[in-house]
N, C-alpha and C. Protein backbone atom coordinates (compact mmCIF):
# COMPACT_ATOMS: atom_id res chain seq x y z
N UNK A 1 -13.23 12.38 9.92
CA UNK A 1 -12.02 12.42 10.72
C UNK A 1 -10.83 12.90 9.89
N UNK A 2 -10.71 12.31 8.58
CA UNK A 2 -9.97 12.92 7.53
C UNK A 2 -9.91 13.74 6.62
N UNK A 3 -11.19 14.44 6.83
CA UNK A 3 -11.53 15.59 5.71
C UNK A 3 -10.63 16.46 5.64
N UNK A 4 -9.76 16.97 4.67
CA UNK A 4 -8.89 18.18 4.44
C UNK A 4 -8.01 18.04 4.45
N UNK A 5 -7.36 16.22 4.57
CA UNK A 5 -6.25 15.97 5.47
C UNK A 5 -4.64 16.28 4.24
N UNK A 6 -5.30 16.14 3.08
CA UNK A 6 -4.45 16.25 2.23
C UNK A 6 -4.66 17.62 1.48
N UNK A 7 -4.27 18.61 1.99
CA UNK A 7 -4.79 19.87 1.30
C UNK A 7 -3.21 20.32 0.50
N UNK A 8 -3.73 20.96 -0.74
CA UNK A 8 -2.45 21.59 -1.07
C UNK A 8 -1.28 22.13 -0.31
N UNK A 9 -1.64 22.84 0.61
CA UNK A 9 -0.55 23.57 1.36
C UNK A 9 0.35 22.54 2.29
N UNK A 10 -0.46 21.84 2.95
CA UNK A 10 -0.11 20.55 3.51
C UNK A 10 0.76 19.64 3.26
N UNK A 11 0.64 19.17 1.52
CA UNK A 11 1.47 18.76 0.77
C UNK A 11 2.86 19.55 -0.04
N UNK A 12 2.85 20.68 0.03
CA UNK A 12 3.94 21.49 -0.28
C UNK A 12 4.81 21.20 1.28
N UNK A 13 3.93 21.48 2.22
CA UNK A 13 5.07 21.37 3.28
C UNK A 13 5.57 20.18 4.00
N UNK A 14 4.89 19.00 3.45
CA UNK A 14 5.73 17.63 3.58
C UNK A 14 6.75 17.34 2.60
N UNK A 15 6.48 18.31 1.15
CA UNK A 15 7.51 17.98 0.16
C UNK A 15 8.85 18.62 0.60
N UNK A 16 8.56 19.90 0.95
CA UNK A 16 9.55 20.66 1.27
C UNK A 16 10.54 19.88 2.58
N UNK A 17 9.73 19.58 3.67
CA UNK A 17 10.69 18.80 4.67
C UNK A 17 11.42 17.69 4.05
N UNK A 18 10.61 16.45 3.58
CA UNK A 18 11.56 15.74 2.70
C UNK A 18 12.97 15.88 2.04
N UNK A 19 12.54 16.71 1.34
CA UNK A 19 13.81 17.70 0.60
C UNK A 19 14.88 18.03 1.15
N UNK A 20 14.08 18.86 2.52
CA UNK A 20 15.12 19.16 3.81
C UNK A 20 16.41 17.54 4.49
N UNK A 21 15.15 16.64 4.38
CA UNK A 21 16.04 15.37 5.10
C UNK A 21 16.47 14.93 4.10
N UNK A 22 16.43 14.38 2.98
CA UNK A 22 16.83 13.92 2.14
C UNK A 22 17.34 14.16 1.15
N UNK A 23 17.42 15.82 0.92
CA UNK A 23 18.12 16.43 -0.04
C UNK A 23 17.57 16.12 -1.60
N UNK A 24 18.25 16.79 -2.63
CA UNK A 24 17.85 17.04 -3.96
C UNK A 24 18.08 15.59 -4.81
N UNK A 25 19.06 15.20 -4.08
CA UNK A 25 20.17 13.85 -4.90
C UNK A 25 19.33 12.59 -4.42
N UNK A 26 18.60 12.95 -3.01
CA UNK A 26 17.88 11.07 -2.94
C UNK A 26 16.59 11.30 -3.10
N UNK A 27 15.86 12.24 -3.42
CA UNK A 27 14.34 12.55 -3.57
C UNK A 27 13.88 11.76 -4.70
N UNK A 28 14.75 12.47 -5.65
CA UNK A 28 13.98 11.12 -7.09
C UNK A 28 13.93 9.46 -6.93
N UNK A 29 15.27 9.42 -5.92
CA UNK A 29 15.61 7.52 -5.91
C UNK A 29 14.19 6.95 -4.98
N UNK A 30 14.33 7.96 -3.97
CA UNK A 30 12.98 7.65 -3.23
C UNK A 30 11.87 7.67 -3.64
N UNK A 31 11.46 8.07 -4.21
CA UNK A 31 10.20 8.48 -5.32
C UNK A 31 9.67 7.40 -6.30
N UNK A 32 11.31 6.91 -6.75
CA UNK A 32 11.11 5.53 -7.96
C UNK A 32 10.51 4.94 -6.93
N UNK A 33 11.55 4.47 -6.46
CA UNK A 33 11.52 2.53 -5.13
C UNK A 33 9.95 2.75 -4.68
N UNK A 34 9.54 4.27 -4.28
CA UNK A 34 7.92 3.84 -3.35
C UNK A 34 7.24 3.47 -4.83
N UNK A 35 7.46 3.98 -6.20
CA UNK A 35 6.45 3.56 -7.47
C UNK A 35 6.39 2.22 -7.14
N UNK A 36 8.07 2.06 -7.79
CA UNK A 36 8.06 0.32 -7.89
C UNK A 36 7.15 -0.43 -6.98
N UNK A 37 7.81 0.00 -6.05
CA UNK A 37 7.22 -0.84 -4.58
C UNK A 37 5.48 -0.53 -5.08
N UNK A 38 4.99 0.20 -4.42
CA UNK A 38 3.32 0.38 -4.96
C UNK A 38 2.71 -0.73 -6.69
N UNK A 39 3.34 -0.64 -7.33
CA UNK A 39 3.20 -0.90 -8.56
C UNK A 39 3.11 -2.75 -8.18
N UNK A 40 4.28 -3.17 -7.70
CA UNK A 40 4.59 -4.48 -7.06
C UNK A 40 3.27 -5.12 -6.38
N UNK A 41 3.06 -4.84 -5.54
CA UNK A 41 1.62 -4.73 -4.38
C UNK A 41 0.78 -4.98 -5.37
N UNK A 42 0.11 -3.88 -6.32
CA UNK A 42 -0.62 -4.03 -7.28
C UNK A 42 -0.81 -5.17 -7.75
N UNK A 43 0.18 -5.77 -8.68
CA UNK A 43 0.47 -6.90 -9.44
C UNK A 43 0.28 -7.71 -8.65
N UNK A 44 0.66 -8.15 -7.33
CA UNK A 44 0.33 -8.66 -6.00
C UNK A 44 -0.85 -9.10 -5.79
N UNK A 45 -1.52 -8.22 -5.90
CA UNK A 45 -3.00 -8.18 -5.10
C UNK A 45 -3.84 -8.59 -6.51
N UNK A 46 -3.53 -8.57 -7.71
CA UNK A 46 -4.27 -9.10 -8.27
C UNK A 46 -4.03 -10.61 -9.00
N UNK A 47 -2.69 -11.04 -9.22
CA UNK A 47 -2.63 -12.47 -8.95
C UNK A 47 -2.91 -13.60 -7.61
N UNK A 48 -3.08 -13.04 -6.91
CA UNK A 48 -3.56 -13.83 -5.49
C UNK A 48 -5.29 -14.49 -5.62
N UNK A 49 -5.64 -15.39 -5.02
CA UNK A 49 -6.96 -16.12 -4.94
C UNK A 49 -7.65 -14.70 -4.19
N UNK A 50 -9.01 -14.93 -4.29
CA UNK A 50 -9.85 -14.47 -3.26
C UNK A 50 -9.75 -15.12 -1.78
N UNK A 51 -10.04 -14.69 -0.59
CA UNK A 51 -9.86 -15.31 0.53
C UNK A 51 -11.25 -16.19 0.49
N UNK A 52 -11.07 -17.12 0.98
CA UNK A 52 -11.68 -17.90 1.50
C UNK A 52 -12.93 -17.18 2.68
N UNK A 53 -14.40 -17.75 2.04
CA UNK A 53 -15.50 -17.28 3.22
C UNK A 53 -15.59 -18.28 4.08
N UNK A 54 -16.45 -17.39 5.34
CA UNK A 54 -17.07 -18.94 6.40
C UNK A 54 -17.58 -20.08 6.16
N UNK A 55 -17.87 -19.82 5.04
CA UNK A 55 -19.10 -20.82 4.64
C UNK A 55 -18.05 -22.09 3.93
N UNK A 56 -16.77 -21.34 3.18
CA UNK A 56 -16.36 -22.34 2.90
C UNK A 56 -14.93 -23.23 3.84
N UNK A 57 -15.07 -22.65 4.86
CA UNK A 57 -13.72 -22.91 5.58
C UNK A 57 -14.99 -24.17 6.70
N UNK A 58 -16.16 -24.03 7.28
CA UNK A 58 -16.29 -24.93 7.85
C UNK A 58 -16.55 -26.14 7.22
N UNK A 59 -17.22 -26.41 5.78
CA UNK A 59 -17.25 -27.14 4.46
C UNK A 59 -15.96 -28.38 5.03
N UNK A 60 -14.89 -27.20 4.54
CA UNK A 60 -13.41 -27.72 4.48
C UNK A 60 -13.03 -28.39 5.99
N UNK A 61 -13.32 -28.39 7.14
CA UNK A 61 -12.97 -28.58 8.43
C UNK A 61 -14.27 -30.10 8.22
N UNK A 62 -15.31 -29.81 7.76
CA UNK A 62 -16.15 -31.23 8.34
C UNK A 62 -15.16 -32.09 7.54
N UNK A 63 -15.00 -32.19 6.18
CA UNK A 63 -14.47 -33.00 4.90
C UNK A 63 -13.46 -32.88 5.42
N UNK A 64 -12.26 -32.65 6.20
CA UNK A 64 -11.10 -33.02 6.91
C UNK A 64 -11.04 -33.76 7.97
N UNK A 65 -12.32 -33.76 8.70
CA UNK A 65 -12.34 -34.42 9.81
C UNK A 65 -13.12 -36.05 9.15
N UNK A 66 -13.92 -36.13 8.54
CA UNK A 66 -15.04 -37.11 8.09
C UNK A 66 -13.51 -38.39 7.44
């Protein structure tokens, strides 16, 4: 469904519109904040627990009720 979806040319012409809306002066600021932001998430996603399986959530529901 997504094959090709990011092709070079493709990406020149989303950079270029950008540019268009946002001009030369906020492209870089925008650019940091999505790093940061991405980078954040990262660090995010790897201090967090694993989720919880089925197996251990009904465990937890008998031993709450008992």
């Amino acid at each position: 469904m997504f094959d090709g979806l990011f092709q070079p040319t493709h990406l020149i012409i989303i950079f270029a519109i950008a540019l268009l809306v946002f001009g030369p002066k906020k492209l870089p600021e925008l650019g940091k904040g999505l790093g940061e932001g991405i980078r954040a998430l990262k660090e995010g996603m790897k201090d967090t627990p694993p989720a919880p399986t089925d197996e251990n959530k009904t465990t937890e529901n008998k031993d709450t009720k008992a």
